[in-house]
N, C-alpha and C. Protein backbone atom coordinates (compact mmCIF):
# COMPACT_ATOMS: atom_id res chain seq x y z
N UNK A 1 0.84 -1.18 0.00
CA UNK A 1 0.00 0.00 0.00
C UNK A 1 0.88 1.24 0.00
N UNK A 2 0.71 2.34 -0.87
CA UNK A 2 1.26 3.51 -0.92
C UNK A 2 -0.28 4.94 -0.14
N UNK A 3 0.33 5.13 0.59
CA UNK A 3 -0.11 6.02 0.97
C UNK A 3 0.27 7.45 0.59
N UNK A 4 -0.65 8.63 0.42
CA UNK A 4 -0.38 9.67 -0.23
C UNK A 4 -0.45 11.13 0.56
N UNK A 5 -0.19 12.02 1.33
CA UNK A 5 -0.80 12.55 2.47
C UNK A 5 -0.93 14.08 1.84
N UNK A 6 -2.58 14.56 2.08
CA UNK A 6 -2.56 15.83 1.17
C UNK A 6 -2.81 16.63 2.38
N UNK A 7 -2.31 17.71 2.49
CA UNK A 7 -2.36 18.76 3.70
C UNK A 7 -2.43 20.05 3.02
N UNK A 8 -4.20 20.77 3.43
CA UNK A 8 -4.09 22.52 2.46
C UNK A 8 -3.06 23.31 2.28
N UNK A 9 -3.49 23.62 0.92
CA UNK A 9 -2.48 24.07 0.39
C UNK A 9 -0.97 23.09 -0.06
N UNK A 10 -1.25 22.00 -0.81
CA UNK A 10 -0.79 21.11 -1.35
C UNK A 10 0.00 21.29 -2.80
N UNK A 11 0.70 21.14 -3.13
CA UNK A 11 1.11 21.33 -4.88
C UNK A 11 0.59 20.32 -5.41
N UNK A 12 -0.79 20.66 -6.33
CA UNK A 12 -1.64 19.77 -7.08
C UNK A 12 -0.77 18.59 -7.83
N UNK A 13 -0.08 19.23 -8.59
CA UNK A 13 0.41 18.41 -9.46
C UNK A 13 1.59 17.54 -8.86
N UNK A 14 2.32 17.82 -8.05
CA UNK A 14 3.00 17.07 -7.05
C UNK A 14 2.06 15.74 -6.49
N UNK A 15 0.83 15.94 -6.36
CA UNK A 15 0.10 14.54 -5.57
C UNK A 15 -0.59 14.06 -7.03
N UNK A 16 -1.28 15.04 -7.90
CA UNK A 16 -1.66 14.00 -8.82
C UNK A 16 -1.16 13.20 -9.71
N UNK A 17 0.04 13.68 -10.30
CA UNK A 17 0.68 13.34 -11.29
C UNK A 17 1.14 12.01 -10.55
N UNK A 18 1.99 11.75 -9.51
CA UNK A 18 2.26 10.67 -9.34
C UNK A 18 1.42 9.98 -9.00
N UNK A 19 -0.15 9.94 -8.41
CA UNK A 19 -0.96 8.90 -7.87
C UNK A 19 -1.33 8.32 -9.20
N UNK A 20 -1.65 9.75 -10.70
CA UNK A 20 -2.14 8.51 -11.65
C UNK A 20 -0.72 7.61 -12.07
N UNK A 21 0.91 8.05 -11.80
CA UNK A 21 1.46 6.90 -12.48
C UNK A 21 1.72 5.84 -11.72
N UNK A 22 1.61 6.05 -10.59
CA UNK A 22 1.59 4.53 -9.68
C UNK A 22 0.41 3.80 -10.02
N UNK A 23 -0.83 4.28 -9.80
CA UNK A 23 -2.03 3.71 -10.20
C UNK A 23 -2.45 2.97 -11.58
N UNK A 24 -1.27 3.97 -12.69
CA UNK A 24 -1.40 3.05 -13.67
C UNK A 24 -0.03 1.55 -14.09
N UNK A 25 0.55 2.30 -13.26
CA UNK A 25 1.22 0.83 -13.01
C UNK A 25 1.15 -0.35 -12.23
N UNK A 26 -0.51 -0.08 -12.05
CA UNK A 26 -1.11 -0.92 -10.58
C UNK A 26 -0.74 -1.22 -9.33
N UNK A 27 -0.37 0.03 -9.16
CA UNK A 27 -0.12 0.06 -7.57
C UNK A 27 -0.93 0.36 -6.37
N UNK A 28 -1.30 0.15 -5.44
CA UNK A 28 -2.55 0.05 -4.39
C UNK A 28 -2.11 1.69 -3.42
N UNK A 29 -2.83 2.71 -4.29
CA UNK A 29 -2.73 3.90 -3.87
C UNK A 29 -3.86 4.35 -2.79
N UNK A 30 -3.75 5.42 -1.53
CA UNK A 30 -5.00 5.91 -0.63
C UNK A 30 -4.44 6.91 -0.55
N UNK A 31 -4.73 7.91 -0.92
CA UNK A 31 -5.16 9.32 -0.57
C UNK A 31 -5.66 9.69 1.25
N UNK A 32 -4.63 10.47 1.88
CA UNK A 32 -4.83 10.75 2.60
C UNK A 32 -5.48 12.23 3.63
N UNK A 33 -5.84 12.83 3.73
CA UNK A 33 -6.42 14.08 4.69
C UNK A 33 -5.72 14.24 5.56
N UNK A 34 -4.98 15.21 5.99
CA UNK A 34 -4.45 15.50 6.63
C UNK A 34 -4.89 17.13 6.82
N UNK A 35 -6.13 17.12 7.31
CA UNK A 35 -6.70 18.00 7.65
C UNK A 35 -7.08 18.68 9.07
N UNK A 36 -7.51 19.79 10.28
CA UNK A 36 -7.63 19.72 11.22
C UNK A 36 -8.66 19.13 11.79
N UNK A 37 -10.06 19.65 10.85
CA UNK A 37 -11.15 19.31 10.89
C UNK A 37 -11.92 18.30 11.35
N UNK A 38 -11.17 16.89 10.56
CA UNK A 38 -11.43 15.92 10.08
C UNK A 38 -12.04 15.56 8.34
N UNK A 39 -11.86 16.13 7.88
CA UNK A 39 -12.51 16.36 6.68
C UNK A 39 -11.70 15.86 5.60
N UNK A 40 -12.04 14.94 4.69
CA UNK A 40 -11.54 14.59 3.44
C UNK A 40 -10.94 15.23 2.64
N UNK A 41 -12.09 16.04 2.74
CA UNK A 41 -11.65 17.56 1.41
C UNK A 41 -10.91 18.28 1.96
N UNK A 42 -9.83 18.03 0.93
CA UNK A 42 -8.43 18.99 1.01
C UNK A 42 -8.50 20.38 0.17
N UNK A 43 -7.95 21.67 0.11
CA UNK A 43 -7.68 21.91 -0.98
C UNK A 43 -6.60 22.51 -1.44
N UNK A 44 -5.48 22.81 -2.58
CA UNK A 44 -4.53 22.51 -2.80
C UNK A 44 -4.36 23.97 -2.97
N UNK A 45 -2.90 24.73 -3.16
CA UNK A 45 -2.34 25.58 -3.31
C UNK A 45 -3.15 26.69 -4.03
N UNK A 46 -3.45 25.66 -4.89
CA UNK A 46 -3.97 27.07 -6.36
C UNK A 46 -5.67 26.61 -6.44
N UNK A 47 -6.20 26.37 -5.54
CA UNK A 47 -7.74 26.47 -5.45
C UNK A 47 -8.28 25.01 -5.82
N UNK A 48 -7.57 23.80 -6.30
CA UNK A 48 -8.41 23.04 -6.62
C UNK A 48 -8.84 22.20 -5.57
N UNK A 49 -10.03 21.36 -5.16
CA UNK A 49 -10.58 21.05 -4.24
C UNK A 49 -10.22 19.54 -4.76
N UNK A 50 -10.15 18.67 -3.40
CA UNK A 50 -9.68 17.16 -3.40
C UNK A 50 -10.35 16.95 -2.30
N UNK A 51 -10.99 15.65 -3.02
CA UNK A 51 -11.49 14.21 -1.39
C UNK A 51 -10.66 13.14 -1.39
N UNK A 52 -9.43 13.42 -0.13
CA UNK A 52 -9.26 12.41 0.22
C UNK A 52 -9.70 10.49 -0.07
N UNK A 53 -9.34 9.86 0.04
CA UNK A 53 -9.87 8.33 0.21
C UNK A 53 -10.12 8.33 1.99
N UNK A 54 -9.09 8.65 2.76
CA UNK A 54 -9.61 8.50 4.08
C UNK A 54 -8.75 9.89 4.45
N UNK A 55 -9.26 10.05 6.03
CA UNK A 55 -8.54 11.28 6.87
C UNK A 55 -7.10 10.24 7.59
N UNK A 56 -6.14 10.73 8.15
CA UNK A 56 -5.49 10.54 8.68
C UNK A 56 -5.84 9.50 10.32
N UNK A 57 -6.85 10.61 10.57
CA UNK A 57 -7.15 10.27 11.99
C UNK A 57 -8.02 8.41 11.87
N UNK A 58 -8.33 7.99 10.55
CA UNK A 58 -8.60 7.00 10.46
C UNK A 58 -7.86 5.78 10.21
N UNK A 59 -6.45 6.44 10.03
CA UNK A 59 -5.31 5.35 9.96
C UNK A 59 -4.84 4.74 11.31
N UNK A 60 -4.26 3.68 11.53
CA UNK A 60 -4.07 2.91 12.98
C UNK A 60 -2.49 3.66 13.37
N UNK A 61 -2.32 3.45 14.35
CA UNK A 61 -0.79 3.79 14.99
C UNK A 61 -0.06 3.53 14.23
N UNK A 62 0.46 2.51 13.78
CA UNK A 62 1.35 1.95 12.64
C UNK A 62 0.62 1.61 11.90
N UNK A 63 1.01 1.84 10.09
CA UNK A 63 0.77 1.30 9.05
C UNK A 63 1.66 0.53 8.08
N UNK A 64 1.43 -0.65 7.45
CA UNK A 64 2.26 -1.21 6.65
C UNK A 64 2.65 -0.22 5.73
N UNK A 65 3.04 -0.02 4.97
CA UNK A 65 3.20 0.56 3.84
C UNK A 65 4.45 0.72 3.06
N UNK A 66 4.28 0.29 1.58
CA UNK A 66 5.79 0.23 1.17
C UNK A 66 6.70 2.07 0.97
N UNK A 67 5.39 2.76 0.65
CA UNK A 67 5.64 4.44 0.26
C UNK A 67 4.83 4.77 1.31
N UNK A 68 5.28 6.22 1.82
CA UNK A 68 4.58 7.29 2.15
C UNK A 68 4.99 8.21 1.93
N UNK A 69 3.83 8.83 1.06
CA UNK A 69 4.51 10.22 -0.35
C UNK A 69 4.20 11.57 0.40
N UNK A 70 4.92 12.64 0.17
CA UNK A 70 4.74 13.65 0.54
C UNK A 70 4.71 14.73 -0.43
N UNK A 71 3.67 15.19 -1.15
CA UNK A 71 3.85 16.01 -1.86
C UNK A 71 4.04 17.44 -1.45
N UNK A 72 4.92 18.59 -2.25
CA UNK A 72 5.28 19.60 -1.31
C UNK A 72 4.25 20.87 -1.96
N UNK A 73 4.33 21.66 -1.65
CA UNK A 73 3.80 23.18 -1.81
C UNK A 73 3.81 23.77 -0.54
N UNK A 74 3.37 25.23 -0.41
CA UNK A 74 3.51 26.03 0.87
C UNK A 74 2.34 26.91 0.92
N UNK A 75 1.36 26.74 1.88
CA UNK A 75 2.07 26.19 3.11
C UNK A 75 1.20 24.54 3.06
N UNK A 76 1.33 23.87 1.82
CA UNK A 76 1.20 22.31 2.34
C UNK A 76 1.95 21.76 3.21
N UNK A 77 3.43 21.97 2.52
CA UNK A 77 4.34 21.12 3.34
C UNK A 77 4.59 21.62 4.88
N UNK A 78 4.32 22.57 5.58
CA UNK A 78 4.15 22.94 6.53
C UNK A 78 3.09 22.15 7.23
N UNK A 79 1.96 22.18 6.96
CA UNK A 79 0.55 22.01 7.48
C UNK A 79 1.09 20.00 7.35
N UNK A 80 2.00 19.67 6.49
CA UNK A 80 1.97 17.99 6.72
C UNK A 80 3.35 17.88 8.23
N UNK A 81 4.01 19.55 8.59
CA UNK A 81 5.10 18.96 9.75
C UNK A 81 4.16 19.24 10.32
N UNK A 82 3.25 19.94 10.61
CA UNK A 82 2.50 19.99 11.58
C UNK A 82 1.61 19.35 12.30
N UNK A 83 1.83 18.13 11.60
CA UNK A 83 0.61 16.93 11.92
C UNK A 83 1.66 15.82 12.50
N UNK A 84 1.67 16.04 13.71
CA UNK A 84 2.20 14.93 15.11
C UNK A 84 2.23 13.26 14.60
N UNK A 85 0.52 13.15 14.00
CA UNK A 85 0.72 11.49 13.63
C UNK A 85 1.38 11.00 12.66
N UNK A 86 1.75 12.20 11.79
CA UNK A 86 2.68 12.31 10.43
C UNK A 86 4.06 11.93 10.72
N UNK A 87 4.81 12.59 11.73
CA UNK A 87 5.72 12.38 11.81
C UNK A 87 6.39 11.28 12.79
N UNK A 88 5.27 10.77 13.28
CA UNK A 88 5.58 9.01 13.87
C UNK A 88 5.55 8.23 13.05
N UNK A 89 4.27 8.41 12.35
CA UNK A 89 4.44 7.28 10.96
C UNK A 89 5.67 7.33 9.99
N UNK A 90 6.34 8.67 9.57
CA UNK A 90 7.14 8.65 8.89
C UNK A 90 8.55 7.95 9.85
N UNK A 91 8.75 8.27 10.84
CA UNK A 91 9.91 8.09 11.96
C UNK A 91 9.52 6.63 11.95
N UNK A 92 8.55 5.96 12.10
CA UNK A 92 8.16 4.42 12.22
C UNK A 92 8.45 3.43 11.22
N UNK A 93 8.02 4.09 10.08
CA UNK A 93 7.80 3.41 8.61
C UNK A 93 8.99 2.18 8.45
N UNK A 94 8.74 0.70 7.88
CA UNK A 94 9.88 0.13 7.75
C UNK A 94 9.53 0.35 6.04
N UNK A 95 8.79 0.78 5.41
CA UNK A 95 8.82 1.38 4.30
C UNK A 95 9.53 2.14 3.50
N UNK A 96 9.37 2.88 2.41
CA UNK A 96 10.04 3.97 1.93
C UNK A 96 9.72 5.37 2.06
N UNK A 97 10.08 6.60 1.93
CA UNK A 97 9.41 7.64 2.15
C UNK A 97 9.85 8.61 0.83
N UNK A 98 8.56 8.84 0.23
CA UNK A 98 9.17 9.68 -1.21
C UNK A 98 8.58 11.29 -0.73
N UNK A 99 9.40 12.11 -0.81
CA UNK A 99 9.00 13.40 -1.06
C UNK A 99 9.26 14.41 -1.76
N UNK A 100 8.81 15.54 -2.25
CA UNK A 100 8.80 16.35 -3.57
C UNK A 100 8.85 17.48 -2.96
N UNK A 101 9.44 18.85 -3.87
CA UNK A 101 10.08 20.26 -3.47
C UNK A 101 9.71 20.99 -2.20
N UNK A 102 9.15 21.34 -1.57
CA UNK A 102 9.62 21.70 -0.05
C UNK A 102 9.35 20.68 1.41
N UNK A 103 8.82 19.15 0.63
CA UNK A 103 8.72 18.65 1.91
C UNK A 103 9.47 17.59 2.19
N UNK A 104 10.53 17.81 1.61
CA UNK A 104 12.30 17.22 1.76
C UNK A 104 12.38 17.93 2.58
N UNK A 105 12.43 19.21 2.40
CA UNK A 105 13.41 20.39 3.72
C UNK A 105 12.43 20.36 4.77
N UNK A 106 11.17 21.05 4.96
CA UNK A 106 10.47 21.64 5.54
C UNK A 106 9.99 20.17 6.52
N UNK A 107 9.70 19.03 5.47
CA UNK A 107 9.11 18.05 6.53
C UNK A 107 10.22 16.94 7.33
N UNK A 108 11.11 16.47 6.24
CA UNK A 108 11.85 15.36 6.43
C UNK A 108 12.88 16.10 7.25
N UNK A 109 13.62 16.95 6.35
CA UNK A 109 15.33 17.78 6.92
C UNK A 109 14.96 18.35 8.14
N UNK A 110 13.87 19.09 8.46
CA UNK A 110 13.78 19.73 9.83
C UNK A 110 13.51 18.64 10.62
N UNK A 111 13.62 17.41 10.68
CA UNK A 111 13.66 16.53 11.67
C UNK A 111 14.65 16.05 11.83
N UNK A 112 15.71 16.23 10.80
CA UNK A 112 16.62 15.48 10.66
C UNK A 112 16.59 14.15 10.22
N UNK A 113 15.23 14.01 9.83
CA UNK A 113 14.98 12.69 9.22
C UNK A 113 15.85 12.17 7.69
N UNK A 114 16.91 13.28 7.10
CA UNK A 114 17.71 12.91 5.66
C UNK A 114 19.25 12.94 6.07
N UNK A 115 19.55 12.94 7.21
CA UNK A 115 20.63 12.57 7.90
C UNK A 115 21.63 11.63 7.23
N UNK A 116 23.00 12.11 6.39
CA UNK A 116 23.60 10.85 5.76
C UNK A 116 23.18 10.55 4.61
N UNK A 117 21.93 11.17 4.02
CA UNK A 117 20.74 10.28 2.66
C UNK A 117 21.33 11.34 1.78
N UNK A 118 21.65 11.13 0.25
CA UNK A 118 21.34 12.15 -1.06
C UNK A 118 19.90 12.31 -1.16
N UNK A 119 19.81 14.25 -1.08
CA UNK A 119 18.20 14.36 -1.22
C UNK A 119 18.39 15.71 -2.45
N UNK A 120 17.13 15.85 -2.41
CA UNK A 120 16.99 17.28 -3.51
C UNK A 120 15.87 17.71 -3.14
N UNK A 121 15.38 18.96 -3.12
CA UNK A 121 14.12 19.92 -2.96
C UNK A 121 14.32 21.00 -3.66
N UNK A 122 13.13 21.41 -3.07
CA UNK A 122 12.75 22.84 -3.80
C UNK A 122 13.48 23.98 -3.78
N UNK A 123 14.42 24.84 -4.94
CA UNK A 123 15.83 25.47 -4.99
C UNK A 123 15.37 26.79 -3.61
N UNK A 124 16.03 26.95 -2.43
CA UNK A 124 16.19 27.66 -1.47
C UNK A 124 15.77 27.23 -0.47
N UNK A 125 15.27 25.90 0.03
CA UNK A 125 15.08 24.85 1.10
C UNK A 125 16.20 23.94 1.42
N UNK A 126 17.58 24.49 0.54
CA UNK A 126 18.38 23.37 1.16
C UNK A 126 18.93 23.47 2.51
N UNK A 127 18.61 24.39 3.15
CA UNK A 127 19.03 24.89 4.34
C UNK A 127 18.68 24.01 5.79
N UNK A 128 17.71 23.23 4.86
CA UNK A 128 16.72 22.89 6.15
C UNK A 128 17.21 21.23 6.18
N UNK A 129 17.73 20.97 5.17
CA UNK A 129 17.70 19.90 4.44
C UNK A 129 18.97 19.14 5.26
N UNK A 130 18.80 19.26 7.25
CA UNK A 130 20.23 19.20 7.96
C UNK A 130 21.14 17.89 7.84
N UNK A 131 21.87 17.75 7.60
CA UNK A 131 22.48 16.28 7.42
C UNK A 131 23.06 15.85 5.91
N UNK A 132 21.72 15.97 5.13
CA UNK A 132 21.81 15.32 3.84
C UNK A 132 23.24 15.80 3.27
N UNK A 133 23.08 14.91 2.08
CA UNK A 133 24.38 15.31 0.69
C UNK A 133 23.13 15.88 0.00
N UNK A 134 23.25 16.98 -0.35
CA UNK A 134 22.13 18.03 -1.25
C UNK A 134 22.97 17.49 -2.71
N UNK A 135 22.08 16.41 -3.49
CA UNK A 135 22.47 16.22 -5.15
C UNK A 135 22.43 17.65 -5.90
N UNK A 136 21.12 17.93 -5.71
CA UNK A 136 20.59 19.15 -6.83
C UNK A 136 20.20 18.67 -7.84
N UNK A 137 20.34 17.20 -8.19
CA UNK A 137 19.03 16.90 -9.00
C UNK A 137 17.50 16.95 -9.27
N UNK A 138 17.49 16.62 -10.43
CA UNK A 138 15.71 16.75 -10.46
C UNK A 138 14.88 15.94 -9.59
N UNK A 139 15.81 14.41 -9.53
CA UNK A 139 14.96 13.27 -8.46
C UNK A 139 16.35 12.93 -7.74
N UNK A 140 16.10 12.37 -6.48
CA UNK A 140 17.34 12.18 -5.83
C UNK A 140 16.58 10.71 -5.42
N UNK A 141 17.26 9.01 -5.72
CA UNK A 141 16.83 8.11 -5.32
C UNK A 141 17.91 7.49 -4.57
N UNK A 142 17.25 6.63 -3.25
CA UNK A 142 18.55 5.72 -2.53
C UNK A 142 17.47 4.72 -2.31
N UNK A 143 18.23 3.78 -1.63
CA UNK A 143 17.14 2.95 -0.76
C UNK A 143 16.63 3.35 0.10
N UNK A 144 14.79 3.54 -0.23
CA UNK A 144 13.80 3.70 0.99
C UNK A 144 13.57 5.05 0.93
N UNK A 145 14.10 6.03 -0.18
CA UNK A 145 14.40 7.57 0.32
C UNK A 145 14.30 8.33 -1.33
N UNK A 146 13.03 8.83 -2.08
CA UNK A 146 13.12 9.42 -3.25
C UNK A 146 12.52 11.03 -2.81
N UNK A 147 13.55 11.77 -3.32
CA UNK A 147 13.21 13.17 -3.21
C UNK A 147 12.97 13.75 -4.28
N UNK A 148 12.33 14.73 -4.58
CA UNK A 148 12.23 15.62 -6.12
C UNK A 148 12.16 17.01 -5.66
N UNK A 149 12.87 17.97 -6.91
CA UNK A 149 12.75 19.21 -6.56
C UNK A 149 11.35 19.90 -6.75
N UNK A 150 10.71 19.39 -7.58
CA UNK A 150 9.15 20.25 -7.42
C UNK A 150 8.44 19.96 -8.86
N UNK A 151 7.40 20.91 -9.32
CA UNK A 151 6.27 20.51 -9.54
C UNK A 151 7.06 19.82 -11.41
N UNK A 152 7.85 20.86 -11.95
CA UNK A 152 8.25 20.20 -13.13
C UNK A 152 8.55 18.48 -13.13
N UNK A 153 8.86 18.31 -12.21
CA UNK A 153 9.71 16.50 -11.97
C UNK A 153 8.70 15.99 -11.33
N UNK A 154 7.03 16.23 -11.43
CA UNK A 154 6.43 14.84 -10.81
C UNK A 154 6.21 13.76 -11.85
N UNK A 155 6.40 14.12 -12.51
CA UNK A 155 5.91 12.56 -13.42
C UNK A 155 6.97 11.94 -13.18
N UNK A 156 8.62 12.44 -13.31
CA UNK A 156 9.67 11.64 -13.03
C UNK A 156 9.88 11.31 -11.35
N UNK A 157 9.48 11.71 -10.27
CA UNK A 157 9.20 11.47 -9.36
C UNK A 157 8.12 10.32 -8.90
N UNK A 158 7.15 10.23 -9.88
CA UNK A 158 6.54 8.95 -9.55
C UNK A 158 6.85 8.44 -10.27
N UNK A 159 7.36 8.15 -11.62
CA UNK A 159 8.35 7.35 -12.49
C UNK A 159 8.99 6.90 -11.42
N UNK A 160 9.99 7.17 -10.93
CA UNK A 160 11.19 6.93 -9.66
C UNK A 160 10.41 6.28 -8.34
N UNK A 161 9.31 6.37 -8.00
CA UNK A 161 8.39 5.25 -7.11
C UNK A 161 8.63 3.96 -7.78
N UNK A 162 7.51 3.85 -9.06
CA UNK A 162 7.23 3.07 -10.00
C UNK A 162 8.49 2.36 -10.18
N UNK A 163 9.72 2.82 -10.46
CA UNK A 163 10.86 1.99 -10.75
C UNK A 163 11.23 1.51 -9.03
N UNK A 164 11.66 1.71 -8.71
CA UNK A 164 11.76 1.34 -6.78
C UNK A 164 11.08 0.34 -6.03
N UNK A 165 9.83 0.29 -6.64
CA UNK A 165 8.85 -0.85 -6.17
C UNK A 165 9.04 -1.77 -7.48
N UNK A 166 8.38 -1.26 -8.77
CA UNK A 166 8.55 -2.59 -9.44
C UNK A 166 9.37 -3.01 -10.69
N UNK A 167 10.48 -2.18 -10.94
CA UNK A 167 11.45 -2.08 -11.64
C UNK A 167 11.22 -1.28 -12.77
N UNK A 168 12.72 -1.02 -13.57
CA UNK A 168 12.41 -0.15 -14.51
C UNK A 168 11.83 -0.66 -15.96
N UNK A 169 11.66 -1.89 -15.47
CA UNK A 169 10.77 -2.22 -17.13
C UNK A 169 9.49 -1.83 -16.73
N UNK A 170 8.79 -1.99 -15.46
CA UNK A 170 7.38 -1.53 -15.42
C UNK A 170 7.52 0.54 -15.33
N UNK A 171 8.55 0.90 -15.19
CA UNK A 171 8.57 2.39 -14.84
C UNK A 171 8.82 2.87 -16.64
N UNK A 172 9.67 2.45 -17.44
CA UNK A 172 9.32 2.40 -18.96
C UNK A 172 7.99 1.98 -19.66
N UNK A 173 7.41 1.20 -19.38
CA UNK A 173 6.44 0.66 -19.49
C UNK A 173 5.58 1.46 -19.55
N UNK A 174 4.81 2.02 -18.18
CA UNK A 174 4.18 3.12 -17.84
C UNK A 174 4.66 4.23 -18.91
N UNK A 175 6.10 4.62 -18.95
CA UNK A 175 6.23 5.89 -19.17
C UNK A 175 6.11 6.04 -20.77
N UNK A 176 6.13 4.88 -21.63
CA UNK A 176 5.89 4.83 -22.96
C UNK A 176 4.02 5.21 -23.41
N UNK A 177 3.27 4.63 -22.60
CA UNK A 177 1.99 4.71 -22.31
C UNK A 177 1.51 5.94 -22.13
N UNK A 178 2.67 6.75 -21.95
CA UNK A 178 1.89 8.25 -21.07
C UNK A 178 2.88 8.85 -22.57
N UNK A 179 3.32 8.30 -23.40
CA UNK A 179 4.45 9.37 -24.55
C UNK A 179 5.21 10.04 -24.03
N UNK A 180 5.64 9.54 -22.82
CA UNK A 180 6.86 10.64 -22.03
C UNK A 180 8.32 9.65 -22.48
């Protein structure tokens, strides 16, 4: 299961672009809320409105999960450090954790959670980014750990899931399908 965590004010294309290419490479995607409310409906940076699959508060203490994606924008990626159960699950995970242009720095690096890891974010967040080897690539992949700098690199950012979980003939595969 890949879990996806959308928190207002989200970078649209950061969460959609990769849920449809995991999804079309049949991968078992949930959309998450990470809202105060409780409320499904998210909505993203630039006005577009999203329902969740579930809220956060409906997930158990620990979750299996092979991904937990973080898509960035501001103040999304803020509003996802700000969520306490977020950052146990991520600190817990025997999973992977993929995240995209400011919630490398803002969510993962300010915990110190990229400690030792090659990462990349969004250009003027490397500051936050404490520990890491800053690549400055478009996608930064290791084991368990895919970063992207932002909204241009989500398709190659969930390309880079897609290859990680089920290799790069299914991440070509996909990506011939889409004419990329």
């Amino acid at each position: 299961m890949i879990y996806v965590f959308l928190a207002p004010g989200f970078e649209e294309i950061e969460a959609v672009a990769p849920i449809d290419i995991m999804r079309r490479a049949g991968m078992e995607v949930t959309t998450v809320a990470v809202t105060t409310d409780g409320s499904e409906a998210v909505e993203g940076a630039h006005g577009v409105p999203y329902v969740a699959d579930i809220h956060i508060d409906d997930l158990p203490e620990a979750v299996e999960a092979e991904w937990l994606v973080l898509p960035g924008g501001m103040p999304g990626a803020s509003n996802l450090h700000d969520c306490g159960k977020l950052l146990t699950l991520l600190r817990e995970t025997t999973g992977g954790i993929a995240a995209i242009c400011a919630s490398p720095a803002v969510v993962l690096g300010s915990e110190g959670m990229l400690e030792g890891k090659s990462a990349t974010c969004y250009p003027g967040f490397e500051d936050l980014c404490r520990g890491a080897e800053m690549t400055g690539a478009p996608v930064a992949s290791s084991p368990g750990l895919i970063t992207a700098k932002g909204p241009a690199f989500a398709m190659d950012f969930g390309l880079a899931i897609v290859n990680a979980s089920l290799g790069e003939e299914k991440a070509d595969e996909v990506a011939r399908g889409m004419l990329l």
